[in-house]
Structure formats: structure tokens, C-alpha cells
Protein backbone atom coordinates (compact mmCIF):
# COMPACT_ATOMS: atom_id res chain seq x y z
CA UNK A 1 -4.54 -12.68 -8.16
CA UNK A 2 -4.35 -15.32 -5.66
CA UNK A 3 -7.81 -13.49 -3.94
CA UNK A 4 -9.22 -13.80 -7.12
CA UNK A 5 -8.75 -17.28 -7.44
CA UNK A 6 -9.60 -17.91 -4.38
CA UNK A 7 -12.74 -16.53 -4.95
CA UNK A 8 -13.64 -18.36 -7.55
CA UNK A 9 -12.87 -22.00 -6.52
CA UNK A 10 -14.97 -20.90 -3.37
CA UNK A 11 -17.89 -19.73 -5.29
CA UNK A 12 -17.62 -21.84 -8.08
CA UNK A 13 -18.33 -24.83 -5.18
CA UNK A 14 -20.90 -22.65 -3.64
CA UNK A 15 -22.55 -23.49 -7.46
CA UNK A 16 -21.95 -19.64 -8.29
CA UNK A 17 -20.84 -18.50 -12.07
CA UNK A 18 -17.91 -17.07 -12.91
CA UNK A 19 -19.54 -13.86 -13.83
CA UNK A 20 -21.47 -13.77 -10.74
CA UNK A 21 -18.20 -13.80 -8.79
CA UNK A 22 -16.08 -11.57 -10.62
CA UNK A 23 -19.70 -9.11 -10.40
CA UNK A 24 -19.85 -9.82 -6.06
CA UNK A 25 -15.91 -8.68 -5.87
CA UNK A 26 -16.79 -6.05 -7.94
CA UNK A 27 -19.69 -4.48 -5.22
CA UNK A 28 -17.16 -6.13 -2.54
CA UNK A 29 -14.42 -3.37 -3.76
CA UNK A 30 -16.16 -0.60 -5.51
CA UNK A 31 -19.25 -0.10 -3.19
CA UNK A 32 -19.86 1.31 0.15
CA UNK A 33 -22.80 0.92 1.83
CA UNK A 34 -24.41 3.92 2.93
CA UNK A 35 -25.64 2.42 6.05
CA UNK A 36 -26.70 6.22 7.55
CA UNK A 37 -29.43 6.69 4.96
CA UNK A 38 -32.19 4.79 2.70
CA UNK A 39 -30.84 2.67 0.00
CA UNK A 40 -32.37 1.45 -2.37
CA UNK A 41 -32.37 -2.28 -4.15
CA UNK A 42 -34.21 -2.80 -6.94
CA UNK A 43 -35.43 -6.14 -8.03
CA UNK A 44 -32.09 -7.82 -6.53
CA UNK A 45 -34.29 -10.74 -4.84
CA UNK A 46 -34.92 -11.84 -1.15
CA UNK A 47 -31.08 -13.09 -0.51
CA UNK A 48 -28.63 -11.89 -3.20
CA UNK A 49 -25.25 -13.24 -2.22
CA UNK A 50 -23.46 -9.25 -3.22
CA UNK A 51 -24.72 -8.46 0.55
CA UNK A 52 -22.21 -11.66 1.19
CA UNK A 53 -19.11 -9.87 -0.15
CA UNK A 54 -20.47 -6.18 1.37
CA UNK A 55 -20.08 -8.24 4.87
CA UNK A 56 -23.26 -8.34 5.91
CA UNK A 57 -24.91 -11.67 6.82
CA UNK A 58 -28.84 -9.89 7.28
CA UNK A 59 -29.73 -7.11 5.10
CA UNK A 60 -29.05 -3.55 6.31
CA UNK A 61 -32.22 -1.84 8.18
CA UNK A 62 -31.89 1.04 5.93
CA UNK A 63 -31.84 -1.10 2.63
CA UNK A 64 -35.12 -1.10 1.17
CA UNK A 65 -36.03 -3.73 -1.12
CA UNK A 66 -38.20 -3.22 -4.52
CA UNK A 67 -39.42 -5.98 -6.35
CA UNK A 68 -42.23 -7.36 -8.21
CA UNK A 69 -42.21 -11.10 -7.15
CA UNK A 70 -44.25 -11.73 -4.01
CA UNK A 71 -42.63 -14.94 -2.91
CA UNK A 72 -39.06 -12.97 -2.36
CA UNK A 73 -41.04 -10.77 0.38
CA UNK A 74 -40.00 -7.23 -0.76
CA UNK A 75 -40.47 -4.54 1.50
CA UNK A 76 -42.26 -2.69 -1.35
CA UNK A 77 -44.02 -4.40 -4.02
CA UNK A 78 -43.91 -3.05 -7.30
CA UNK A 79 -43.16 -2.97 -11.00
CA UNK A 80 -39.95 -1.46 -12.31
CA UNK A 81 -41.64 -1.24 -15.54
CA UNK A 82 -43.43 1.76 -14.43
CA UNK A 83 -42.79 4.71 -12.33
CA UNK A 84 -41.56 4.11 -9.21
CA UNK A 85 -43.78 4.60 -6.34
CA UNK A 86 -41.57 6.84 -4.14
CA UNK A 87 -40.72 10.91 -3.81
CA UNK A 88 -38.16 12.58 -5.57
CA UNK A 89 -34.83 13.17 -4.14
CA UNK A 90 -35.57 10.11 -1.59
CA UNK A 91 -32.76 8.09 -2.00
CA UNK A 92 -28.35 7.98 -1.38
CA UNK A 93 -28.19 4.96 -3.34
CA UNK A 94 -29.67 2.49 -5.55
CA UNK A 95 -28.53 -1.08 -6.62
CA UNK A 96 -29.56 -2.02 -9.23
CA UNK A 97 -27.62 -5.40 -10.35
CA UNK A 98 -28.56 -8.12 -13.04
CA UNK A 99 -31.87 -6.51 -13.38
CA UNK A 100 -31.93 -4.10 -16.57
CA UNK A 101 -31.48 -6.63 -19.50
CA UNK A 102 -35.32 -8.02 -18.17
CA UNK A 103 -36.53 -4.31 -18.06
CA UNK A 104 -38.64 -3.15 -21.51
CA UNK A 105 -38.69 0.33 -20.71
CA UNK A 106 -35.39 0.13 -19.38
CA UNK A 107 -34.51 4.12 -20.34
CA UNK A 108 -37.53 4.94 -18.27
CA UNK A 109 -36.65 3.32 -15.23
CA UNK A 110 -32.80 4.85 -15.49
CA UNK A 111 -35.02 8.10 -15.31
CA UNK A 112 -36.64 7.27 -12.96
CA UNK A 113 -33.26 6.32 -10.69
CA UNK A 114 -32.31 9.59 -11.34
CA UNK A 115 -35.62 10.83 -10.09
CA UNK A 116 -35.63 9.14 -6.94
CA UNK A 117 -32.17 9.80 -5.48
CA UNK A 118 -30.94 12.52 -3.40
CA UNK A 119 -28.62 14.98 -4.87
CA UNK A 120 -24.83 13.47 -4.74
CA UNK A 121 -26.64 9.96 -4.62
CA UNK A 122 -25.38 6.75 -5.97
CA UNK A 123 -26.61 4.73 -8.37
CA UNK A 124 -24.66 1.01 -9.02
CA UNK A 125 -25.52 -1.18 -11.97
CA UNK A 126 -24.77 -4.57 -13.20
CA UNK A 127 -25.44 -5.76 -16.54
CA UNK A 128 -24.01 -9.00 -18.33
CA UNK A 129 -23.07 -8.93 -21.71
CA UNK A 130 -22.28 -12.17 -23.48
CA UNK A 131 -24.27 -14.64 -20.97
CA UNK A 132 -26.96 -17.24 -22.31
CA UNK A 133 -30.40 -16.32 -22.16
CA UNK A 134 -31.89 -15.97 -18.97
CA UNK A 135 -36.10 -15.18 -18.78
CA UNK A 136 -36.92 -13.44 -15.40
CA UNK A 137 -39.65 -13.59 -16.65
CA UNK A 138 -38.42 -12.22 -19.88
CA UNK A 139 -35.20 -11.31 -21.42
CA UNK A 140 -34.78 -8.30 -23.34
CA UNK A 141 -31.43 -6.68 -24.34
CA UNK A 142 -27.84 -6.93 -23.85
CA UNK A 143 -26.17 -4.00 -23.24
CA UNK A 144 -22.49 -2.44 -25.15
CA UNK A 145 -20.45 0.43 -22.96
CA UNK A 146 -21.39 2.87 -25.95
CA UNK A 147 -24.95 1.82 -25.38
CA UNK A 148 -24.36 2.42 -21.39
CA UNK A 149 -23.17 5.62 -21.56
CA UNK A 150 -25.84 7.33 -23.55
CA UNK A 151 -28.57 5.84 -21.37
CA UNK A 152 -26.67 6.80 -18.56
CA UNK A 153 -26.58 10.66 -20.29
CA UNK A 154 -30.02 10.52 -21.21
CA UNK A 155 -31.33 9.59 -17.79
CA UNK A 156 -29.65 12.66 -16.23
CA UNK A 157 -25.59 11.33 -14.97
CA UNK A 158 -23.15 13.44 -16.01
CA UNK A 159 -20.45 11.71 -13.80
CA UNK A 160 -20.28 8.01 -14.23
CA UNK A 161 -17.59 5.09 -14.28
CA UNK A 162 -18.28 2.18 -16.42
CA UNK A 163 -15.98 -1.00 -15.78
CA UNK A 164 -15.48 -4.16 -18.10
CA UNK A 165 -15.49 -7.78 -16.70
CA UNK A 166 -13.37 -9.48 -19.55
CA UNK A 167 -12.07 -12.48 -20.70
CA UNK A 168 -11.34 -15.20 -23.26
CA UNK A 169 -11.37 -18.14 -21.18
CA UNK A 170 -13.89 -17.38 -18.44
CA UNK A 171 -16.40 -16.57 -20.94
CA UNK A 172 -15.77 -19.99 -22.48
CA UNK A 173 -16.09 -21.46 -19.12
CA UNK A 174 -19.33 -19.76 -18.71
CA UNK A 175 -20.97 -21.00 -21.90
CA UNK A 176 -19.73 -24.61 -21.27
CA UNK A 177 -19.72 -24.94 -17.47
CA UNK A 178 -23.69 -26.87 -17.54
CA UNK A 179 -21.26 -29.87 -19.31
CA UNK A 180 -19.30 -30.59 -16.89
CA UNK A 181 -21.14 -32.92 -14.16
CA UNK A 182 -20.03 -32.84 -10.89
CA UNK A 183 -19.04 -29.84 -8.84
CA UNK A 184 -15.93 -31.17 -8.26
CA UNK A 185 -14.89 -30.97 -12.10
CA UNK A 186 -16.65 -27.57 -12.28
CA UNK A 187 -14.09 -26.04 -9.62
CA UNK A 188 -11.11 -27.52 -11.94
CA UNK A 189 -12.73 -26.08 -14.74
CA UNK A 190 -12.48 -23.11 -13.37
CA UNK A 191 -8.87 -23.38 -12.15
CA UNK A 192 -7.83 -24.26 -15.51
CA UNK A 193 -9.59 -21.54 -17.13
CA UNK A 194 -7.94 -19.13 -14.17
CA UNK A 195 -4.36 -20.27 -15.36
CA UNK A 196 -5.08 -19.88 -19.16
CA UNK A 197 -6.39 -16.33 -18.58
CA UNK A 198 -3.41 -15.79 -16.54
CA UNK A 199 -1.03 -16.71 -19.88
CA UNK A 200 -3.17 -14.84 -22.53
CA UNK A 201 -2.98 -11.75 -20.67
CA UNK A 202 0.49 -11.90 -20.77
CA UNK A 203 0.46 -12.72 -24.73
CA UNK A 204 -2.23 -10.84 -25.96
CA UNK A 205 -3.20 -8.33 -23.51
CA UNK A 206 -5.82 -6.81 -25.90
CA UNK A 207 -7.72 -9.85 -26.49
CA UNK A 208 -9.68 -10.04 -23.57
CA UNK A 209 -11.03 -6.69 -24.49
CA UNK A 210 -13.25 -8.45 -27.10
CA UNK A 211 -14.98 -10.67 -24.62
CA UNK A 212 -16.94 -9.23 -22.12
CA UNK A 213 -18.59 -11.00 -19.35
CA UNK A 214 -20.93 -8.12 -18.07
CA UNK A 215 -20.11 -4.43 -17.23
CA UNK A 216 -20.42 -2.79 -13.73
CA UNK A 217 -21.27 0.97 -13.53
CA UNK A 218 -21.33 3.36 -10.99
CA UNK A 219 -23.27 6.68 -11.36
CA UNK A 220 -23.28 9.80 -9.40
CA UNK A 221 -26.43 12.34 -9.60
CA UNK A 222 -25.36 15.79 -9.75
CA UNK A 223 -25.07 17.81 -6.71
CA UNK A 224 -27.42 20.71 -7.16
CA UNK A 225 -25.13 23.20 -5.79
CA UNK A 226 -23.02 22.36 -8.35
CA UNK A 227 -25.17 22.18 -11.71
């Protein structure tokens, strides 16, 4: 716990969200980098701070980024909208992080994840939940864990782990944090919203279960041998 709060004063200063923190500790401590074969990152922008958290001040040489905004330099330009300009069975991993709730054909491109990685590849999502509205350029759905898992069983994954990023208080926070004026009060904001979590989850445990920030997910495509 005292990580955790560490990590958000620091980020919170750094003029990061709550849910963007809890999402980087989330890659921090449920992803490893494949770093001895192509991965993938899908519209994730030129310098997403999750690379922070993985420890890696430069993006890998094997990471390839995909993305269909110019000015953020993408080693491969291209719409997620559509299919993917790549082989079959090309990829060990794909990120692909705050990017489906702007995707209209969203099922298609989960299809066409599947598609693209290897056999035994990776595939880690982020998607927020309740979070204001947030055009890039537009802003299409919000996403349950029900909803999650059939996309993720219609796109092909039969072995997948979907985690909840909940809470009373730090959504709260979230919704009002643009009030509060100076970054000094944001970061006791937060600290105050830290130590009220702290005492519902001891009183109602269950609450927090109602509230959900965003949901991480990690997918594995099947190994062939195995099918």
C-alpha cells in the first residue's frame, strides 16, 4: 500500500490521473516485455509513460509502433479501423492500452489481434470504464467485463484474465480532480482520497466493486499444438 501511494502522489504531481496510474502499475506488474521478438503497440502514441513503469527510458528496438496520427511519428502508419497491414502469425505481443473505446469496429480489430500474433502470443488491453468523455478523435463505447469477455471469445481467446481497477473514492477524485487548482491541492486530493479508500475497504469491502475505474486484460492466443 505504501508503493501505491507513493505512486500516486508522484504521478499525480507529474499531472497524471489516478486511473492512468493505477493502469501504468498495472503493465509495471502484470507485463513482461518480450524484448527477443516483435511487439506490437497499437495506437499508444509517440511517448506513453507505461514504457516508464516497464523501465525503459527509449522504446524497445523490437517494439513496433502503429498509429494513425502523423505528428506522433509511428513506425507504421495506419488505421486500426481497418485491417491491419501486417502477416498473420507476426507478432508475441500486442499492447493495446486506452485505445478501444475510440475504435468503431472495435470487434474487428480484436480479430484482427488475433490474426496478427504468433501462436502463444500476448495480447494486453486497457480500457476505462467510468471516465469523462474523451474524443481521440472520437469516443465510442465504454466497455463492462461481461461485454469484455465475449469480444474477447469472439475474436478467437480462449484463455484470458480480465482485472478490475475499482473504487469509490478515486473515481470521485477522477470526476472532480479539473476543480481543484493548483497541483499542489491535486496531490492532497489524492492523499485524502487514498486514506478514505483505505477505510471503506475495510467497511464495505464490496462497494468498490460497483465503481470501476477501467479494466486491464491480458489475452493469450492459443498454441496450435494445443487446439
Amino acid at each position: 500500500m505504501a508503493h501505491l501511494l507513493k505512486d500516486l502522489l508522484i504521478e499525480t504531481w507529474r499531472g497524471k490521473s489516478i486511473t492512468r496510474t493505477l493502469f501504468n502499475r498495472q503493465v509495471e506488474y502484470g507485463v513482461k516485455l518480450d524484448t527477443n521478438d516483435l511487439v506490437l503497440d497499437l495506437g499508444g502514441g509517440q511517448s506513453p509513460s507505461y514504457y516508464r513503469f516497464l523501465g525503459y527510458s527509449l522504446l524497445p528496438k523490437n517494439v513496433i509502433r502503429v498509429d494513425i496520427v502523423s505528428i506522433n511519428r509511428p513506425a507504421l502508419l495506419a488505421s486500426l479501423e481497418h485491417r491491419l497491414p501486417m502477416s498473420d502469425n507476426i507478432g508475441s505481443q500486442v499492447f493495446l492500452f486506452n485505445v478501444l473505446e475510440h475504435i468503431y469496429h472495435h470487434q474487428q480489430l480484436l480479430a484482427e489481434i488475433h490474426r496478427i500474433l504468433k501462436p502463444g502470443g500476448e495480447l494486453f488491453l486497457y480500457v476505462p470504464f467510468l471516465i469523462n468523455i474523451h474524443a481521440d478523435p472520437h469516443d465510442y463505447f465504454r466497455y463492462s467485463a461481461s461485454a469484455l469477455e465475449k469480444l474477447l471469445a469472439e475474436a478467437g481467446f480462449k484463455a484470458y484474465e480480465i482485472i478490475a481497477h475499482a473504487s469509490l473514492f478515486y473515481v470521485i477524485t477522477q470526476f472532480s480532480m479539473p476543480l481543484v487548482p493548483t497541483r499542489l491541492l491535486k496531490t492532497i486530493y489524492v492523499l485524502i482520497a487514498f486514506c478514505l479508500d483505505g477505510v471503506l475497504r475495510r467497511l464495505l469491502p464490496h462497494l468498490n466493486e460497483k465503481f470501476v475505474l477501467g479494466y486491464f486484460v491480458a489475452a493469450k492466443k492459443s498454441d496450435l499444438t494445443t487446439d
